[in-house]
C-alpha atoms as a PDB file:
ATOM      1  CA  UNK A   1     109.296  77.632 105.970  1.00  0.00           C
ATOM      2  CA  UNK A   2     108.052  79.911 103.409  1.00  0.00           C
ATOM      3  CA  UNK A   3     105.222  82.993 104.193  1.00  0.00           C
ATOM      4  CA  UNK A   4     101.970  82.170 102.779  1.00  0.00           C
ATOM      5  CA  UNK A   5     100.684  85.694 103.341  1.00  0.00           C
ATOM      6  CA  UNK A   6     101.805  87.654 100.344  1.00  0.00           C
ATOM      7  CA  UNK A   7     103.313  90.850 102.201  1.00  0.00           C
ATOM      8  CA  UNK A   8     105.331  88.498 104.546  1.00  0.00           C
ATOM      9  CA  UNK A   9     106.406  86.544 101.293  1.00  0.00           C
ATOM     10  CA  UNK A  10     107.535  89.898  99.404  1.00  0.00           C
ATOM     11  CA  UNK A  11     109.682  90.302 102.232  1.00  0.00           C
ATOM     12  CA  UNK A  12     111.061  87.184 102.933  1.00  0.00           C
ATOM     13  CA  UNK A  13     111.765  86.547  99.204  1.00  0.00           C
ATOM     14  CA  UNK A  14     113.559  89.853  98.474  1.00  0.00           C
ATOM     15  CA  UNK A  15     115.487  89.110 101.741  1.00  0.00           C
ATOM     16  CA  UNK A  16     116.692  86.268 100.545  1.00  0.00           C
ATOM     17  CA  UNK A  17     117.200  87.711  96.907  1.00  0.00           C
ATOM     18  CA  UNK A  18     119.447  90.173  98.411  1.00  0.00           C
ATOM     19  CA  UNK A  19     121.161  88.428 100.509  1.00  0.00           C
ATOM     20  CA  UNK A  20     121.702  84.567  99.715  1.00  0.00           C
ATOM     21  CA  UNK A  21     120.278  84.493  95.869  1.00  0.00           C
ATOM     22  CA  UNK A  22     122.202  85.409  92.522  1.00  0.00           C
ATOM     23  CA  UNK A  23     118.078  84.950  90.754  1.00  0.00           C
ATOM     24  CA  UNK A  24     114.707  83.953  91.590  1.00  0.00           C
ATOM     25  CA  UNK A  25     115.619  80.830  89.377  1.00  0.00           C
ATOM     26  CA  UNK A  26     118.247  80.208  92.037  1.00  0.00           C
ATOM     27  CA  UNK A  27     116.553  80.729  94.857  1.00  0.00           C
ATOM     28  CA  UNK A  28     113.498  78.620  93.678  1.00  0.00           C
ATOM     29  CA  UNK A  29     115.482  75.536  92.845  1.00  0.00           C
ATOM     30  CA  UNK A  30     117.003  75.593  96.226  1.00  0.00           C
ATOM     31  CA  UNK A  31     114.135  76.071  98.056  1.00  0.00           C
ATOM     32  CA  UNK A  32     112.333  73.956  95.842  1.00  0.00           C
ATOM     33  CA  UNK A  33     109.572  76.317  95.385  1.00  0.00           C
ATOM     34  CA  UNK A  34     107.133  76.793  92.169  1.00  0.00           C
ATOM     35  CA  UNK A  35     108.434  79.855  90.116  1.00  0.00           C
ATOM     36  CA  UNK A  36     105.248  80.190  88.839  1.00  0.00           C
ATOM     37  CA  UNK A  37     102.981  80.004  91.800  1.00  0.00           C
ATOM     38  CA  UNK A  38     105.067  82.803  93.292  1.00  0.00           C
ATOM     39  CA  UNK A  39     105.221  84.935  90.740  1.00  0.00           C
ATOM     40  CA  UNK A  40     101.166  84.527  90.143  1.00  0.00           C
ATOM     41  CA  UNK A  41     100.647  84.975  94.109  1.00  0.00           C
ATOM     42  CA  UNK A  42     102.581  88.611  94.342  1.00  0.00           C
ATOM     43  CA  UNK A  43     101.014  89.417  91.080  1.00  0.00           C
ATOM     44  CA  UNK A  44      98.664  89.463  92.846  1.00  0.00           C
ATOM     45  CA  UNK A  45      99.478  92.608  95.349  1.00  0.00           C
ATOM     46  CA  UNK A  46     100.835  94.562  92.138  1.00  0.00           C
ATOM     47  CA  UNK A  47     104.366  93.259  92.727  1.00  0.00           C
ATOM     48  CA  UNK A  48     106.341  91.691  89.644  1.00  0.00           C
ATOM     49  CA  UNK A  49     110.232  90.452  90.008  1.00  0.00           C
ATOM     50  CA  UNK A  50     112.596  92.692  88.262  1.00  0.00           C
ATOM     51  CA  UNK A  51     115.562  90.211  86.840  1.00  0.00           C
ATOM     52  CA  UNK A  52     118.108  92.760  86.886  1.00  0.00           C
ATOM     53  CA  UNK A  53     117.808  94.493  90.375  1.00  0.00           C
ATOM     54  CA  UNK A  54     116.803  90.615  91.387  1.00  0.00           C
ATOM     55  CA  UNK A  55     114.131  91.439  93.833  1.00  0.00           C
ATOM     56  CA  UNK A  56     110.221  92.052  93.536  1.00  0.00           C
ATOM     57  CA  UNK A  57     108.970  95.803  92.771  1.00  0.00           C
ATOM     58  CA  UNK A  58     105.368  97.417  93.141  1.00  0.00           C
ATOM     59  CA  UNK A  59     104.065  97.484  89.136  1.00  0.00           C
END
């Protein structure tokens, strides 16, 4: 199950980025989450993904 709060989402998705995920495109598909809704939702709390250290950093 998937965080809705955004802090607890930052960290579980950045876990997961690090540790199980090649790219957020990756992990989304698998987890069948909405790229978009993510992205928008840690937007959000000033938090944007950065493709080539694949993880979500403060803006």
């Amino acid at each position: 199950m998937v965080p809705n709060d955004p802090v607890m989402l930052l960290s579980f998705l950045n876990l997961k980025l690090r540790d199980h995920y090649s790219s957020l495109e990756d992990l989304c598909e698998d987890l069948d989450l909405d790229k978009e809704e993510i992205t928008k939702k840690l937007a959000a709390i000033d938090y944007r993904y950065d493709r080539d250290g694949n993880r979500f950093v403060a803006v």
